[in-house]
Protein backbone atom coordinates (compact mmCIF):
# COMPACT_ATOMS: atom_id res chain seq x y z
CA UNK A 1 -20.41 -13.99 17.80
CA UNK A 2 -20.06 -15.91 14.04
CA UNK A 3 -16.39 -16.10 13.13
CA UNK A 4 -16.29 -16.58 9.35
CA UNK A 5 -13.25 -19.11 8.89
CA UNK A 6 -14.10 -19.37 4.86
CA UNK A 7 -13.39 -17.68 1.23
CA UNK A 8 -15.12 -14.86 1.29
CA UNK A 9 -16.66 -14.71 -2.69
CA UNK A 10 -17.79 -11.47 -2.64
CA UNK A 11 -14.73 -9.44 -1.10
CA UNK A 12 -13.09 -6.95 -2.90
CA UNK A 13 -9.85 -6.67 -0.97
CA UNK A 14 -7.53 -8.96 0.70
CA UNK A 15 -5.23 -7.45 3.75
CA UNK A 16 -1.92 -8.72 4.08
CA UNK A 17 -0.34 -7.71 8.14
CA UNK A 18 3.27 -8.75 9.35
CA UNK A 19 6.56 -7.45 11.00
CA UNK A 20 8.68 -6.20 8.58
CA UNK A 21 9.14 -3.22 6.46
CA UNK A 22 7.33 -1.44 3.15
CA UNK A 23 9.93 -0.92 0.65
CA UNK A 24 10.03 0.04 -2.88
CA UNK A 25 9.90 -1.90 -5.89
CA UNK A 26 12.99 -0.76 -6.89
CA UNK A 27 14.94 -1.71 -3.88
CA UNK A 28 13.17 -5.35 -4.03
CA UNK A 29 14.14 -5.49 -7.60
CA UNK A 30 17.70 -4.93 -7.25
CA UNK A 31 18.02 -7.97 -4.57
CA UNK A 32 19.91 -11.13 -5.75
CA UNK A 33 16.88 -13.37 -3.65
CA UNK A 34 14.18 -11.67 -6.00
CA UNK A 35 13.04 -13.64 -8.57
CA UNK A 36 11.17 -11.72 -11.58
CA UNK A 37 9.74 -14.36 -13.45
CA UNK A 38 8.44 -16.65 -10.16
CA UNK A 39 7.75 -13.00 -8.40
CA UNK A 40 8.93 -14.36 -4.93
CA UNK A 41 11.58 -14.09 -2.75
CA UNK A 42 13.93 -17.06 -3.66
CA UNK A 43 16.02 -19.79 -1.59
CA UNK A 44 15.89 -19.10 1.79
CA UNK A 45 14.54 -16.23 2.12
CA UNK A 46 11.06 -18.19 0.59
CA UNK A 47 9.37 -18.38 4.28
CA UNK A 48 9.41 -14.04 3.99
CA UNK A 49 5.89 -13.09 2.64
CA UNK A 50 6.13 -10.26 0.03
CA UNK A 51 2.76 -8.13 -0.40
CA UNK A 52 2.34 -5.06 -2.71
CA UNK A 53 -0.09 -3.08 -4.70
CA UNK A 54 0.22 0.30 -6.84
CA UNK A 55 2.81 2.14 -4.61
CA UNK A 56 5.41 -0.46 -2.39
CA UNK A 57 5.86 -3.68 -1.32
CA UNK A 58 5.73 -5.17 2.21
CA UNK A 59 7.94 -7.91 3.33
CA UNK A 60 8.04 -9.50 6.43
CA UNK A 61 6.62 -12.41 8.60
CA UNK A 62 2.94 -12.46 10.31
CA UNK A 63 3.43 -12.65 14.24
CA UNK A 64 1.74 -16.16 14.23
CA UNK A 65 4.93 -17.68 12.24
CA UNK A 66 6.89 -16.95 15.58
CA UNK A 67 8.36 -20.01 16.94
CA UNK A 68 7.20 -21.26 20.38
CA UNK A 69 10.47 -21.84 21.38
CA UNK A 70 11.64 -17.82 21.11
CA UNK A 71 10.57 -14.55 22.65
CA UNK A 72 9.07 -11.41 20.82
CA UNK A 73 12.23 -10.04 20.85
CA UNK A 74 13.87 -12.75 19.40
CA UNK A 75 11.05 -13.02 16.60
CA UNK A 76 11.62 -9.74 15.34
CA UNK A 77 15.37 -9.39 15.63
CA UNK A 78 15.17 -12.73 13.07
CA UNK A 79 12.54 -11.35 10.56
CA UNK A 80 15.08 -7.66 10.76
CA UNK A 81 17.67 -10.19 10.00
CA UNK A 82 16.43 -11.61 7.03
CA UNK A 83 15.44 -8.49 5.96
CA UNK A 84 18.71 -7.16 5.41
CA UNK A 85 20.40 -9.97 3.95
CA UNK A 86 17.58 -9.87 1.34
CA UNK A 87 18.32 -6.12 0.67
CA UNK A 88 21.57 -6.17 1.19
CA UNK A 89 20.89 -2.68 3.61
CA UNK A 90 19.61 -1.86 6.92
CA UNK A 91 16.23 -1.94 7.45
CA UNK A 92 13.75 0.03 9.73
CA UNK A 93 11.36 -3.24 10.94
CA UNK A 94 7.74 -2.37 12.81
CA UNK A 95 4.29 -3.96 12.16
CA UNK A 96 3.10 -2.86 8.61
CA UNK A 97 -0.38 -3.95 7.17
CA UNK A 98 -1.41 -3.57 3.93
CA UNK A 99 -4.92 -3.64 1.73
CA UNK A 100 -5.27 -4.60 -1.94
CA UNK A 101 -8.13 -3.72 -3.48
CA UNK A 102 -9.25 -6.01 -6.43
């Protein structure tokens, strides 16, 4: 089996997978770690990837940025965390991928 570990030139889309939650723009917009101009997640909530296209925005953390030193558990109960200190709400958190078509 080839495992392609380049740029692709010719792709069309770019898939963005992580646990977290898809959210509106609006709700991103109205949180004080949202930064307009940079369009990123400020201070630090930085490490939390933010993905969109036409209709939401994903935010979250890709299952490889786990640290060896915690469980599953404790992964995902840090990412919810995060989450709702950058929305200032509770969040439902799960495994949400996402594919942006150029």
């Amino acid at each position: 089996m080839k495992i392609r570990n380049g740029f692709v030139s010719n792709s069309s889309s770019s898939s963005f997978f992580v646990y977290g939650t898809e959210i509106t723009r609006e709700d991103l917009n109205n949180s004080p770690f949202w930064d307009e101009n940079l369009q990123e997640l400020s201070g630090e909530f930085r490490d939390l990837q933010v993905g969109a296209d036409d209709y939401s925005v994903v935010i979250g953390l890709p299952p490889s940025d786990g640290d060896d030193s915690e469980t599953f558990g404790q992964f995902k109960h840090r990412v919810k965390d995060r989450i709702e200190k950058v929305l200032g709400r509770p969040a439902e958190c799960d495994f949400v991928s996402l594919i942006v078509y150029d």
